[in-house]
N, C-alpha and C. Protein backbone atom coordinates (compact mmCIF):
# COMPACT_ATOMS: atom_id res chain seq x y z
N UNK A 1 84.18 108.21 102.81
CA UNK A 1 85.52 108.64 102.44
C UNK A 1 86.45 107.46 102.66
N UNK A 2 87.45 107.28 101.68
CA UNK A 2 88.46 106.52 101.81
C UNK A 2 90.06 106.73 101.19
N UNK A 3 90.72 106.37 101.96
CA UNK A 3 92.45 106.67 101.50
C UNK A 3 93.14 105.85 100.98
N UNK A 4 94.48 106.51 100.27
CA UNK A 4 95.17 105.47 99.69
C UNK A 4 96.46 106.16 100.26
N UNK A 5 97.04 105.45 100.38
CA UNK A 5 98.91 105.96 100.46
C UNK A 5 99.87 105.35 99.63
N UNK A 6 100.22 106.74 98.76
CA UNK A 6 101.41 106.37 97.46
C UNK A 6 102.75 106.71 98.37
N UNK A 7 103.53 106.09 97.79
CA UNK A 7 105.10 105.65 98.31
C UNK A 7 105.60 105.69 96.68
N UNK A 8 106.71 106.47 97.17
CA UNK A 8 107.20 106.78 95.73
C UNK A 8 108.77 106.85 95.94
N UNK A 9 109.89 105.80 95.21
CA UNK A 9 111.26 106.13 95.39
C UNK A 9 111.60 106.44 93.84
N UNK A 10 111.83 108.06 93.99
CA UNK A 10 112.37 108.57 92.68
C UNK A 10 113.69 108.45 91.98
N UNK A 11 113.52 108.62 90.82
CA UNK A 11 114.68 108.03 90.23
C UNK A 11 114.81 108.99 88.65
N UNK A 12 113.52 109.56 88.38
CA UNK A 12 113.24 110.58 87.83
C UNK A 12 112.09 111.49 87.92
N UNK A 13 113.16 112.97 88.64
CA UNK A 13 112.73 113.69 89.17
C UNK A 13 111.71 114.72 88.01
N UNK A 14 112.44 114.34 86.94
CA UNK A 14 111.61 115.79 86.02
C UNK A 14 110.23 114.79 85.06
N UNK A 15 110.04 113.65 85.57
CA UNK A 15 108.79 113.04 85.03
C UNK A 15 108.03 112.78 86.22
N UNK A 16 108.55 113.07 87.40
CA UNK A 16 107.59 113.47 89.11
C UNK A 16 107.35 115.12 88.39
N UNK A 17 108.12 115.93 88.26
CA UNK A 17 107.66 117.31 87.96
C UNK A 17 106.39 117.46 86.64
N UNK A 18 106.69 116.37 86.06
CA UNK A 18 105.50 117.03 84.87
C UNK A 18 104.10 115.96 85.57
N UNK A 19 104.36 115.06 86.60
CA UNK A 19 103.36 114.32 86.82
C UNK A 19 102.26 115.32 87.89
N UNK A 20 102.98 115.81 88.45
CA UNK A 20 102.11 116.83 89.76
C UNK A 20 101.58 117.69 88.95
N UNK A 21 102.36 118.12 87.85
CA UNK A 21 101.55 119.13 86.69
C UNK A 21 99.94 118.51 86.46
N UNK A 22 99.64 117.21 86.23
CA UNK A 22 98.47 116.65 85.92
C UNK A 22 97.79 115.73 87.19
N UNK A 23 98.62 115.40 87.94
CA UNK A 23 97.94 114.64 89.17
C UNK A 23 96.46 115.04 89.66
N UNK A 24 96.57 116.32 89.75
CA UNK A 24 95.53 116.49 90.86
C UNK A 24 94.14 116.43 89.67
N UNK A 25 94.49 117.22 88.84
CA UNK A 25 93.07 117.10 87.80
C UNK A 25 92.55 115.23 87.55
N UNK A 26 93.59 114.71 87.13
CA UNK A 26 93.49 113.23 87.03
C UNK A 26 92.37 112.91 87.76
N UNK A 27 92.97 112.72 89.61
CA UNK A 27 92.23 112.71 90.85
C UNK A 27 91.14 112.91 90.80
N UNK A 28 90.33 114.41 90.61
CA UNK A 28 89.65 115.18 90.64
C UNK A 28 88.45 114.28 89.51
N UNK A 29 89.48 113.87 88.39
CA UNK A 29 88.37 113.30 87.86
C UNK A 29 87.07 111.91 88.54
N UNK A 30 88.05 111.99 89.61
CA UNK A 30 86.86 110.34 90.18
C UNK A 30 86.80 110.84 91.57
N UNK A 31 87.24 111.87 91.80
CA UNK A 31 86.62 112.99 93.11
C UNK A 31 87.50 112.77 94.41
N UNK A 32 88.63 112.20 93.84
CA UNK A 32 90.14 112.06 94.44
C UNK A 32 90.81 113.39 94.82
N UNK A 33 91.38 113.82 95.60
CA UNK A 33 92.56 114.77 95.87
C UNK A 33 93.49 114.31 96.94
N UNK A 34 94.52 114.98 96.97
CA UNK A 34 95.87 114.98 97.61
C UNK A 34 95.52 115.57 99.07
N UNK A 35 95.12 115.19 99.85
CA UNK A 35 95.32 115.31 101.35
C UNK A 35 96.46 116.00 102.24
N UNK A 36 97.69 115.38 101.59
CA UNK A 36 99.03 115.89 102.11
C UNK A 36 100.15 114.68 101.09
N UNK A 37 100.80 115.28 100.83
CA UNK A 37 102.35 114.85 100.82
C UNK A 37 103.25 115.75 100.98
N UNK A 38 104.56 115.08 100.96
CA UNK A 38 106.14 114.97 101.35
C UNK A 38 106.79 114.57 101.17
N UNK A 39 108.26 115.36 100.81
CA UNK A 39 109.19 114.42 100.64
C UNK A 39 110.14 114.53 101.98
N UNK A 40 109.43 114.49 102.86
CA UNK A 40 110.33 114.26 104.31
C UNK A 40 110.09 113.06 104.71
N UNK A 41 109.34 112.42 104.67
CA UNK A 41 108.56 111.03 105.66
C UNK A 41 109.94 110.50 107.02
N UNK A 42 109.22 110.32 107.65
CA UNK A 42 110.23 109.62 108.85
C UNK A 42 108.94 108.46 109.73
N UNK A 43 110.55 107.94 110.06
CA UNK A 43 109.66 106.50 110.71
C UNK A 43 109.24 107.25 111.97
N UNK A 44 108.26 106.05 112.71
CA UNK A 44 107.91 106.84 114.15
C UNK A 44 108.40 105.59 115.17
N UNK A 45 107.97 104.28 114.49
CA UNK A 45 107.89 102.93 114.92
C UNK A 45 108.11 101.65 113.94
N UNK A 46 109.15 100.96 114.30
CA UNK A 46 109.69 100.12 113.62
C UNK A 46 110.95 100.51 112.52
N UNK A 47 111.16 99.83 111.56
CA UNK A 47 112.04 100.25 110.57
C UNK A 47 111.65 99.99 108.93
N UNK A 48 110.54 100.22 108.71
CA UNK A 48 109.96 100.78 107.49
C UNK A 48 110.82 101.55 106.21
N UNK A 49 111.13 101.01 104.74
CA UNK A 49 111.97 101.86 103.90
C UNK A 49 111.04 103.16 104.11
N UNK A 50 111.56 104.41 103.87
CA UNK A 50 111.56 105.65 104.16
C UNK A 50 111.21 106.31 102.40
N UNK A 51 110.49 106.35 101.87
CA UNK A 51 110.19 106.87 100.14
C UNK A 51 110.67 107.98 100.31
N UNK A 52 111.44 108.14 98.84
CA UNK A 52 111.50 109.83 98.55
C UNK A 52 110.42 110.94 98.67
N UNK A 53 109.09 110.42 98.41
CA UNK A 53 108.17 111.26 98.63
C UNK A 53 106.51 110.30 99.04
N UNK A 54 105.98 110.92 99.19
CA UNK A 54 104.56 110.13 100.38
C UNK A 54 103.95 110.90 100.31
N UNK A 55 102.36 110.61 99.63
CA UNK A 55 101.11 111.30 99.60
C UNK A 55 99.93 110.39 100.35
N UNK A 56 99.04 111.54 100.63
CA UNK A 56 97.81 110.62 101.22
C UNK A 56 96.41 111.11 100.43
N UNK A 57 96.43 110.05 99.63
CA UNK A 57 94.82 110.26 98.71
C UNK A 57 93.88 109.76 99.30
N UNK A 58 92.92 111.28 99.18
CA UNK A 58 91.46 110.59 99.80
C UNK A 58 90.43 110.37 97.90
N UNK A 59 89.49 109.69 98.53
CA UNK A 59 88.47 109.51 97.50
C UNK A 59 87.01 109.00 98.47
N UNK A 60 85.89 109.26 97.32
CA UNK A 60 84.76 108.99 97.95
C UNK A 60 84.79 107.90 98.62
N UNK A 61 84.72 106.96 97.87
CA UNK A 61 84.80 105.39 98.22
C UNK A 61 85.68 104.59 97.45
N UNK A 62 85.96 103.17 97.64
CA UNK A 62 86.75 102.52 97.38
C UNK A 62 86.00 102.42 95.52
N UNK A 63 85.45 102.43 95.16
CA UNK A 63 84.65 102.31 93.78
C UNK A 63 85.63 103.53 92.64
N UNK A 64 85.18 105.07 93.64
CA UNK A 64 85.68 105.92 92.92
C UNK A 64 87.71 105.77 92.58
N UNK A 65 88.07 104.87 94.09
CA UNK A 65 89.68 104.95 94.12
C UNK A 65 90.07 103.85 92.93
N UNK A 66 89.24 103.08 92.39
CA UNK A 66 89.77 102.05 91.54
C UNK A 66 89.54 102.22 90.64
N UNK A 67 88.26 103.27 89.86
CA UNK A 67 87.86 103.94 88.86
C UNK A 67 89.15 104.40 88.50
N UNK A 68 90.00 105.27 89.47
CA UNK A 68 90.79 106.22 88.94
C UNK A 68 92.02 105.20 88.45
N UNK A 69 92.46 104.58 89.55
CA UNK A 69 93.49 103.53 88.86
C UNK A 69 93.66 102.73 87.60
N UNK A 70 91.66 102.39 87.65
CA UNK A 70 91.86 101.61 86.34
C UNK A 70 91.47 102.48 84.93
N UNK A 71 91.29 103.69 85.20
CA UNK A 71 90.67 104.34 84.06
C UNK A 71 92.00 104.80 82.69
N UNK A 72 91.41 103.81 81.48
CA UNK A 72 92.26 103.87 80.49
C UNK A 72 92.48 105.05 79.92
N UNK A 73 91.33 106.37 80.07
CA UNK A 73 92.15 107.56 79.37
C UNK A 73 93.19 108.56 80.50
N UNK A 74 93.21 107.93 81.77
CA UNK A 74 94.69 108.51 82.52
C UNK A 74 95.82 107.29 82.07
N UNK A 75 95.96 106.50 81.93
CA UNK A 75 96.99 105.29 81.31
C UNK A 75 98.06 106.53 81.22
N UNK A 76 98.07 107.48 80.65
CA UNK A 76 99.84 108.30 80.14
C UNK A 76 99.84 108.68 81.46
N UNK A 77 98.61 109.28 82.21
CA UNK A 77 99.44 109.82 83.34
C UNK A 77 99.75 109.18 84.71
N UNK A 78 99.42 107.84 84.84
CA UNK A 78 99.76 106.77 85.53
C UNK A 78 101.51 105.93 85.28
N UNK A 79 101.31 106.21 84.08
CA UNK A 79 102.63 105.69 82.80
C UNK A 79 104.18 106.67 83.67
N UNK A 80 103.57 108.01 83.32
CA UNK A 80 104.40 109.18 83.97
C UNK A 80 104.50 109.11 85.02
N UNK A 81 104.10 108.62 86.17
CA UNK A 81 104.09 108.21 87.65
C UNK A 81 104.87 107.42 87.83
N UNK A 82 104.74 106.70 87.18
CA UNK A 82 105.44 104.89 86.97
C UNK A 82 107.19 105.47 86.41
N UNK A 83 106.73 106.34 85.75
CA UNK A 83 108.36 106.71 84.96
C UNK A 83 109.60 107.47 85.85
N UNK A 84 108.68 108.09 86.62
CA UNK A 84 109.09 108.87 87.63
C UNK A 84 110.38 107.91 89.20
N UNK A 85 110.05 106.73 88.44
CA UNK A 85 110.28 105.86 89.89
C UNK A 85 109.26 104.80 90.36
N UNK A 86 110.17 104.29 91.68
CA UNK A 86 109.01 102.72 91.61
C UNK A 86 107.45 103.83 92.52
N UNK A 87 106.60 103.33 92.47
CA UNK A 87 105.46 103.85 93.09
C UNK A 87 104.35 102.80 93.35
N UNK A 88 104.31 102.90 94.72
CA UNK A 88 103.30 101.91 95.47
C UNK A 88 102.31 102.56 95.56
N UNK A 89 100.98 102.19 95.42
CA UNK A 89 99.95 102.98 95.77
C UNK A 89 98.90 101.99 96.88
N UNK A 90 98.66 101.92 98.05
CA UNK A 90 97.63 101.05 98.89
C UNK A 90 96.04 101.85 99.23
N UNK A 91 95.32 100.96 99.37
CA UNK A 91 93.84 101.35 99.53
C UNK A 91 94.16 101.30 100.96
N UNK A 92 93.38 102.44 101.60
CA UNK A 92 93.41 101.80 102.98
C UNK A 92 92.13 101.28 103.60
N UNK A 93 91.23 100.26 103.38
CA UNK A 93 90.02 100.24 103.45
C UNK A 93 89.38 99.48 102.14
């Protein structure tokens, strides 16, 4: 198993709403799901920007997490993520 953490500062909220509409199936396709997010995040330590919203994706392995990133028939729904606001996504591992 391995994680990623998306950081997301929105800027459009109703292309985050149609993106969660398709997120998780996306995921699902390379055996990805949503662990947890929020749009609360708070620091604990240090002074870190604070995202509008923060998910924690697990996936099998680092193979399946880059499958999903790089896979050209999600491109619209990566696009819609992207549209939504800036969005960081990190491997953790």
């Amino acid at each position: 198993m391995i994680y990623a953490y998306a950081s997301l500062t929105i800027t459009n909220p109703d292309a985050l709403t149609a993106y969660r509409e398709k997120a998780g199936e996306a995921l699902a396709k390379h055996g990805g799901k949503v662990e947890i997010a929020t749009a609360s995040a708070r620091a604990i330590d240090g002074v870190p920007a604070i995202p509008d919203a923060a998910a924690l994706l697990s996936f099998p392995d680092a193979d399946s997490a880059l499958a999903w990133a790089n896979d050209p028939t999600l491109s619209d729904i990566h696009a819609l993520r992207r549209s939504a606001g800036a969005s960081d996504i990190v491997l953790l591992g």
